[in-house]
PDB file of N, CA and C in Angstrom:
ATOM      1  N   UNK A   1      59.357-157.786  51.878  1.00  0.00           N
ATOM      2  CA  UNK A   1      58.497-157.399  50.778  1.00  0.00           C
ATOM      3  C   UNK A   1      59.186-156.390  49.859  1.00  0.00           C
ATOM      4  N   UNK A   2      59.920-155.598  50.265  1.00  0.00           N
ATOM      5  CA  UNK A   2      60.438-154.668  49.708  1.00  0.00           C
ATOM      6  C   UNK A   2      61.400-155.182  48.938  1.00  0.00           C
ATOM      7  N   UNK A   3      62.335-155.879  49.606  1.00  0.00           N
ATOM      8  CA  UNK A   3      63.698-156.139  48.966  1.00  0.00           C
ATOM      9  C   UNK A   3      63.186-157.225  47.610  1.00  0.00           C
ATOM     10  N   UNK A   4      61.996-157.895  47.553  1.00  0.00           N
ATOM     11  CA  UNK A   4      61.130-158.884  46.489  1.00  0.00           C
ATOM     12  C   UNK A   4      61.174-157.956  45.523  1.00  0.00           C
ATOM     13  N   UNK A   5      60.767-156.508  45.810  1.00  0.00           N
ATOM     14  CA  UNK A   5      60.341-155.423  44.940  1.00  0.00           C
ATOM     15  C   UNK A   5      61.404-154.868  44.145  1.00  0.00           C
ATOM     16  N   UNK A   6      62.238-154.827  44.993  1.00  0.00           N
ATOM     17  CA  UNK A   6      63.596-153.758  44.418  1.00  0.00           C
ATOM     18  C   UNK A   6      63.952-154.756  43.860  1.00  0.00           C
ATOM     19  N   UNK A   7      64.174-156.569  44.041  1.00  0.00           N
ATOM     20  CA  UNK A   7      64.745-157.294  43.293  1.00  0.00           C
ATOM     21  C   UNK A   7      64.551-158.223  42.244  1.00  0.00           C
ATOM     22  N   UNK A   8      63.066-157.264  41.869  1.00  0.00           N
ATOM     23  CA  UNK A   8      62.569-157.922  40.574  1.00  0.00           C
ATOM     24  C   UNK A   8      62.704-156.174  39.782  1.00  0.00           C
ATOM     25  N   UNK A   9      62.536-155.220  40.284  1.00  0.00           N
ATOM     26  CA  UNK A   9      63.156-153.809  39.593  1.00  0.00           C
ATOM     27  C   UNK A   9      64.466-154.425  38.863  1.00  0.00           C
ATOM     28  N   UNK A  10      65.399-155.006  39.596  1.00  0.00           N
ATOM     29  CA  UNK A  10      66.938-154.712  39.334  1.00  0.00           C
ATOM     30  C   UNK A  10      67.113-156.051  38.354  1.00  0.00           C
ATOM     31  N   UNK A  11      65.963-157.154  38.887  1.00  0.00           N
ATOM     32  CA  UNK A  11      66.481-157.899  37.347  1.00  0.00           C
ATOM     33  C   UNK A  11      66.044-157.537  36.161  1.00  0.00           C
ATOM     34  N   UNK A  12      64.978-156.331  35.985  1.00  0.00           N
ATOM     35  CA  UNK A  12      64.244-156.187  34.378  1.00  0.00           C
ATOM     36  C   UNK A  12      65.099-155.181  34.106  1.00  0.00           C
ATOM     37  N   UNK A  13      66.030-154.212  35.404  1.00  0.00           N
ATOM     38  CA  UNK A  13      67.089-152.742  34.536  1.00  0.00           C
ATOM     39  C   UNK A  13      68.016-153.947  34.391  1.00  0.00           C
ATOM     40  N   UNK A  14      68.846-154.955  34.691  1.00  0.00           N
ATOM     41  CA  UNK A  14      69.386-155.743  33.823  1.00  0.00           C
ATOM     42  C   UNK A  14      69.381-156.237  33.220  1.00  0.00           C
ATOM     43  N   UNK A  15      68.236-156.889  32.561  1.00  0.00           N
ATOM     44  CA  UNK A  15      67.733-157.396  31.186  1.00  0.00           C
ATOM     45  C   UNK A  15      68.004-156.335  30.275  1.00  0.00           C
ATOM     46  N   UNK A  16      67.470-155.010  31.083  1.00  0.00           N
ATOM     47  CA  UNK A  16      67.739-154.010  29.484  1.00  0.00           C
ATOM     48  C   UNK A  16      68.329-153.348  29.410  1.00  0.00           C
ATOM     49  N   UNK A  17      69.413-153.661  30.277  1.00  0.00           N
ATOM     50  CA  UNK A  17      70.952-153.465  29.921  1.00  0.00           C
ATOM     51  C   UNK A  17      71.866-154.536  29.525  1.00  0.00           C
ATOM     52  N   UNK A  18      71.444-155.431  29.690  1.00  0.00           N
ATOM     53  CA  UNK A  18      72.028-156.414  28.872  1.00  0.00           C
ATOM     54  C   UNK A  18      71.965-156.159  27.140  1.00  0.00           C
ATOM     55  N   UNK A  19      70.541-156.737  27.070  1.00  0.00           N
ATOM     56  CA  UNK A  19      69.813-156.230  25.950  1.00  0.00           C
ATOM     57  C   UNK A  19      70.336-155.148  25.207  1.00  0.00           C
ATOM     58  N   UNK A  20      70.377-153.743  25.616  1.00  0.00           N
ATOM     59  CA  UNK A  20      71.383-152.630  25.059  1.00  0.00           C
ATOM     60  C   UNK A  20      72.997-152.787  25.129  1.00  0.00           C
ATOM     61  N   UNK A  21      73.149-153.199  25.323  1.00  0.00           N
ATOM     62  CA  UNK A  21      74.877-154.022  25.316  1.00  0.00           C
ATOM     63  C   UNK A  21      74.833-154.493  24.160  1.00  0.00           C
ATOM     64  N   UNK A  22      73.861-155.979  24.378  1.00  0.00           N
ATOM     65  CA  UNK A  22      73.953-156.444  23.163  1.00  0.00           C
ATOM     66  C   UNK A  22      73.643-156.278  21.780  1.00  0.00           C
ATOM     67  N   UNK A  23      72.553-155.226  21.862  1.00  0.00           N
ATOM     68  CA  UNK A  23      72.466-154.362  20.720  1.00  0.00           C
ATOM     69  C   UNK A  23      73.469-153.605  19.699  1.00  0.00           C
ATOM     70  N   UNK A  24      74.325-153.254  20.550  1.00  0.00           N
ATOM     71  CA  UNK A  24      75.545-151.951  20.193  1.00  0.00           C
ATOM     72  C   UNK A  24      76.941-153.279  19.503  1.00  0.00           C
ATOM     73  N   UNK A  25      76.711-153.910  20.657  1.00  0.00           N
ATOM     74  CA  UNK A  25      78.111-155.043  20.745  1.00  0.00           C
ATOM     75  C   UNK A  25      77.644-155.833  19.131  1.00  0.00           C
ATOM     76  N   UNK A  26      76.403-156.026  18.621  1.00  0.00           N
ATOM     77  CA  UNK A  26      76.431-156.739  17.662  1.00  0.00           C
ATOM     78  C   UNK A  26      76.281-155.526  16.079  1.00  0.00           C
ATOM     79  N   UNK A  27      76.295-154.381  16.152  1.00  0.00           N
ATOM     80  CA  UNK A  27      76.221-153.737  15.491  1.00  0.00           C
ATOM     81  C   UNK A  27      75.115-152.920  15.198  1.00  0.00           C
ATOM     82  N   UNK A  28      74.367-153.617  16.295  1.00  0.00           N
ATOM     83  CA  UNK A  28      72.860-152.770  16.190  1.00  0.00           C
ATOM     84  C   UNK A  28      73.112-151.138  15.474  1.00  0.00           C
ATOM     85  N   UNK A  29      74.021-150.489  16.362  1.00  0.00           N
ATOM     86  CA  UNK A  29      74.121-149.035  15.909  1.00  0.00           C
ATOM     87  C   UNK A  29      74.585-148.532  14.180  1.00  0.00           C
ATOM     88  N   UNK A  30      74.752-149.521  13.568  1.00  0.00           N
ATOM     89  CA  UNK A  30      75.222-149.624  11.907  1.00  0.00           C
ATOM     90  C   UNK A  30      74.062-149.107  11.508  1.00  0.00           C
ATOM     91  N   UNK A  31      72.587-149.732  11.598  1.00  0.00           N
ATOM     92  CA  UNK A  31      71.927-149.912  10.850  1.00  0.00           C
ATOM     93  C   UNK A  31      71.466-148.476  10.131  1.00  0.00           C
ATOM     94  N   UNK A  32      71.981-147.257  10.891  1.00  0.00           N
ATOM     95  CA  UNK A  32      72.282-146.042  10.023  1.00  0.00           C
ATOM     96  C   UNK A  32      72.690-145.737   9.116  1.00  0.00           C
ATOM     97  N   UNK A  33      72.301-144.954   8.136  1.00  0.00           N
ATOM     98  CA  UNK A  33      73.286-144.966   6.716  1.00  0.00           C
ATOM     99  C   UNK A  33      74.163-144.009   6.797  1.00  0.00           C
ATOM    100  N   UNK A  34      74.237-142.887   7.294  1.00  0.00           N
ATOM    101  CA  UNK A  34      75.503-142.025   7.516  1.00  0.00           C
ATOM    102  C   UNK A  34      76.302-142.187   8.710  1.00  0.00           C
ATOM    103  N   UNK A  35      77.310-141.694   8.687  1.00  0.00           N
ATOM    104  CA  UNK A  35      78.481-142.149  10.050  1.00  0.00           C
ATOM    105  C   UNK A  35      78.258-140.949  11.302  1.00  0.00           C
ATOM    106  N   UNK A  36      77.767-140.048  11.118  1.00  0.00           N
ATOM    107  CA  UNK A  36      76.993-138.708  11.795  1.00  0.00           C
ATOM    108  C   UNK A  36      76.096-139.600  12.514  1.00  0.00           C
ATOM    109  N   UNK A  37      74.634-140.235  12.102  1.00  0.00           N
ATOM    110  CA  UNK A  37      73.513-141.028  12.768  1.00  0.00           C
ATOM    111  C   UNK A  37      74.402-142.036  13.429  1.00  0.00           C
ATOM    112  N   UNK A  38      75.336-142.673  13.319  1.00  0.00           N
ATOM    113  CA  UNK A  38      76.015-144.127  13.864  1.00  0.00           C
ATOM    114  C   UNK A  38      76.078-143.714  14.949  1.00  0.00           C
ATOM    115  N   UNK A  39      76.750-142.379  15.312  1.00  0.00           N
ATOM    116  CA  UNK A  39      77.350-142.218  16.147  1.00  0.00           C
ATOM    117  C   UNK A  39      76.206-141.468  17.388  1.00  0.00           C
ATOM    118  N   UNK A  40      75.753-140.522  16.586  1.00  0.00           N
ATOM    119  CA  UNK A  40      74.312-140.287  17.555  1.00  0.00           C
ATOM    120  C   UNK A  40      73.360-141.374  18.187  1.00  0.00           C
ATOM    121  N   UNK A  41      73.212-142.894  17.301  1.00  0.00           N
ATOM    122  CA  UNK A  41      73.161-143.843  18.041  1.00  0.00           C
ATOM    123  C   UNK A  41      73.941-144.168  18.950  1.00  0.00           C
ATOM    124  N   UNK A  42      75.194-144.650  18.852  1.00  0.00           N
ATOM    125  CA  UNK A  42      76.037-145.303  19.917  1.00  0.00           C
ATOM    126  C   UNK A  42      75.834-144.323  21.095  1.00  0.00           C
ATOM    127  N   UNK A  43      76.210-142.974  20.733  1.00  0.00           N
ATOM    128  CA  UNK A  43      75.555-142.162  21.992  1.00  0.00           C
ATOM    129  C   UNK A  43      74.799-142.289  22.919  1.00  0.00           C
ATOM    130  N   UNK A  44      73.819-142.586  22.336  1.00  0.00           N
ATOM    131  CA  UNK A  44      72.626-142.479  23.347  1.00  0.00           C
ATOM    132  C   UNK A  44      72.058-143.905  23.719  1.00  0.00           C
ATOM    133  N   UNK A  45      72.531-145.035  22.925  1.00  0.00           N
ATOM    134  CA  UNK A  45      72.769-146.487  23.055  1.00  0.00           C
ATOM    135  C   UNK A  45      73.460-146.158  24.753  1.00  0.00           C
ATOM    136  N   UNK A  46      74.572-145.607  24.621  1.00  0.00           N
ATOM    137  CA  UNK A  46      75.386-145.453  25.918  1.00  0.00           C
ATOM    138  C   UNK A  46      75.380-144.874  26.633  1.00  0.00           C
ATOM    139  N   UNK A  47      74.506-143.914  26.836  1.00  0.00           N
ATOM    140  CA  UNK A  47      73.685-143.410  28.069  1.00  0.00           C
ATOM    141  C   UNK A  47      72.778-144.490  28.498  1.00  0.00           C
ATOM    142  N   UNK A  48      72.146-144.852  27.601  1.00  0.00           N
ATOM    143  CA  UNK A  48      71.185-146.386  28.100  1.00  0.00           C
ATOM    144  C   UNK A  48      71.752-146.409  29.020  1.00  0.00           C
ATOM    145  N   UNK A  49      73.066-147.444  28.162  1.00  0.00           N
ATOM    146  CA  UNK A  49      73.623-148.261  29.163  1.00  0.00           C
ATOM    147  C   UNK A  49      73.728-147.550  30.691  1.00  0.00           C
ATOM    148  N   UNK A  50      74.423-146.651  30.513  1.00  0.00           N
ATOM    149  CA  UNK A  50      74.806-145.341  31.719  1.00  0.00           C
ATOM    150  C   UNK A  50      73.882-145.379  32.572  1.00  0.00           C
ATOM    151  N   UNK A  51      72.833-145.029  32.258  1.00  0.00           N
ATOM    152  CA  UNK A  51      71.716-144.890  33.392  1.00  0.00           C
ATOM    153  C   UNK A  51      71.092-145.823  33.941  1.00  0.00           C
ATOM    154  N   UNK A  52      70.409-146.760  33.341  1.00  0.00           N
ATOM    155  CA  UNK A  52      70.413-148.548  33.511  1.00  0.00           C
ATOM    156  C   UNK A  52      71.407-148.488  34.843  1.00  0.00           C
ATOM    157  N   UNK A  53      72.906-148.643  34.582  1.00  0.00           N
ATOM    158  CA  UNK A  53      73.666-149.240  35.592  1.00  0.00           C
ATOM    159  C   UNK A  53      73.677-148.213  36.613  1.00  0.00           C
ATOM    160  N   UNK A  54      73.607-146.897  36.277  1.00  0.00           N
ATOM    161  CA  UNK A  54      73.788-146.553  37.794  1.00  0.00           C
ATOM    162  C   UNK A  54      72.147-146.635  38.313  1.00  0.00           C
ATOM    163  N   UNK A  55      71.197-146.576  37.690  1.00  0.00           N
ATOM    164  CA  UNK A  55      69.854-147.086  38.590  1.00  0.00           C
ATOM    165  C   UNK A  55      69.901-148.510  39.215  1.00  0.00           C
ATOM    166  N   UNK A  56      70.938-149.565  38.507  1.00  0.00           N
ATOM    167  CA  UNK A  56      70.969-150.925  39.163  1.00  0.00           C
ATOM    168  C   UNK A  56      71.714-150.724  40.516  1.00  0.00           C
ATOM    169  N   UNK A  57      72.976-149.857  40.441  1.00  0.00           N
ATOM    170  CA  UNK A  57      73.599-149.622  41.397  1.00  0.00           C
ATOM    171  C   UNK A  57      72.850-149.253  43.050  1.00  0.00           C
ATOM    172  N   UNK A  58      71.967-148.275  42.262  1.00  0.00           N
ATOM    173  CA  UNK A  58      71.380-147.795  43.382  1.00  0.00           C
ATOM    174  C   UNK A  58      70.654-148.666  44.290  1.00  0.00           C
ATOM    175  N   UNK A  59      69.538-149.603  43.130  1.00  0.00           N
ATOM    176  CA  UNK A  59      68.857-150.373  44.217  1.00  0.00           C
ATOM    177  C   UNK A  59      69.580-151.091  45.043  1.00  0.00           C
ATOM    178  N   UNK A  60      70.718-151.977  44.148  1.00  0.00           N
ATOM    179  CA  UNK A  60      71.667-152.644  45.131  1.00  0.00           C
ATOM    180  C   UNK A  60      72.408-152.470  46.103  1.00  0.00           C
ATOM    181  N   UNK A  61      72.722-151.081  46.336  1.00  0.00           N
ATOM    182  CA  UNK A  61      72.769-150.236  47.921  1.00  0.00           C
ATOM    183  C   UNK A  61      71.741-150.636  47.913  1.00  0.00           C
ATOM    184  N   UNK A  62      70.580-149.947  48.447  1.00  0.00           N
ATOM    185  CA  UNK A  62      69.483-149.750  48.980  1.00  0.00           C
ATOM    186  C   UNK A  62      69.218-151.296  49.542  1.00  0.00           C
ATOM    187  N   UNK A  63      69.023-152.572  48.822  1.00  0.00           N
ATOM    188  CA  UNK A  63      69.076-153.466  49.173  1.00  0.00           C
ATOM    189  C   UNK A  63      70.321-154.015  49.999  1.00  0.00           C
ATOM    190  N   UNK A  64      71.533-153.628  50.261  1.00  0.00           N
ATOM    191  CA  UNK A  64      72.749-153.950  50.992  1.00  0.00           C
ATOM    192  C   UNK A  64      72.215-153.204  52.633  1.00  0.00           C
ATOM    193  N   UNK A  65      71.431-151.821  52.288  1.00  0.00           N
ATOM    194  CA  UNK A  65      71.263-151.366  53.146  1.00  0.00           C
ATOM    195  C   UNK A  65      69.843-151.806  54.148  1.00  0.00           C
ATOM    196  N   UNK A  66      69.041-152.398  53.366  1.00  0.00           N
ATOM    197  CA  UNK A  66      68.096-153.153  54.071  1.00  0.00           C
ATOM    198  C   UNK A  66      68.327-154.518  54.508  1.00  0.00           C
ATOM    199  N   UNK A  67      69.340-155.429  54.161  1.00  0.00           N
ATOM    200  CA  UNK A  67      69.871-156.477  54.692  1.00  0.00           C
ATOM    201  C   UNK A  67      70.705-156.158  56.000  1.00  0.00           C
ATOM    202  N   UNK A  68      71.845-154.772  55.969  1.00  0.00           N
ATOM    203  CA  UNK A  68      72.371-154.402  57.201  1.00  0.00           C
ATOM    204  C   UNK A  68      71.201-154.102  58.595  1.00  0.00           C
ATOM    205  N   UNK A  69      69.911-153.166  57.874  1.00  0.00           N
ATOM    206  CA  UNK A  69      69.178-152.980  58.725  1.00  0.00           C
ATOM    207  C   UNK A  69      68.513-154.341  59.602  1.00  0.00           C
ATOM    208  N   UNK A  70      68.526-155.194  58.543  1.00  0.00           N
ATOM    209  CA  UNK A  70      67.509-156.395  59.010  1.00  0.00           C
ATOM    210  C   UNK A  70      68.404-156.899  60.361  1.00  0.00           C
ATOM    211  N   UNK A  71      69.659-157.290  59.987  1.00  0.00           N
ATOM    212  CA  UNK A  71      70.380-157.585  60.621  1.00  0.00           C
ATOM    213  C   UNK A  71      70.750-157.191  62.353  1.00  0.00           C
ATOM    214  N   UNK A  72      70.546-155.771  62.534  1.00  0.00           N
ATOM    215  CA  UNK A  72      70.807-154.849  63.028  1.00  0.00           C
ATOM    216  C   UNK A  72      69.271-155.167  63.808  1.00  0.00           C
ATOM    217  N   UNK A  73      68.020-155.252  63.603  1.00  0.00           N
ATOM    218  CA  UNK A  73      66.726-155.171  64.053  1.00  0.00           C
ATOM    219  C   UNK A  73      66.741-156.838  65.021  1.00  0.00           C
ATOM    220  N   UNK A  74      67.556-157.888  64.035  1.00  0.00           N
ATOM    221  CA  UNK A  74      67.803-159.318  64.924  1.00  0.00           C
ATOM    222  C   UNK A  74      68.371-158.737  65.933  1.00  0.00           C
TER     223      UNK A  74
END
């Protein structure tokens, strides 16, 4: 039940990290008119990203670590 849980968590923080990828990657961060705002976008565009992946990271331990357990309980 759990690992259902964590592994519908970890596909929607990858959707929107995808999603913010693809935002930046297509120029999303332009749509600023000074080069000061561009960049305060891409910034924080890339923390997105940043935090997104290491929260994906995490569940995916957590889930490596409940498959070892399962294992371990057979």
């Amino acid at each position: 039940m759990a690992d259902n849980i964590l592994s519908a968590i970890q596909e929607r923080i990858r959707r929107e990290m995808n999603d913010t990828a693809d935002m930046v990657a297509t120029g999303g961060c332009l749509s600023a008119e000074r080069a000061d705002m561009i960049a305060i976008k891409y910034a924080e565009n890339a923390g997105v990203i940043k935090g997104l992946a290491l929260a994906e990271r995490c569940i995916l331990d957590v889930l490596d670590e409940l498959d070892e357990q399962e294992k371990l309980d057979t």
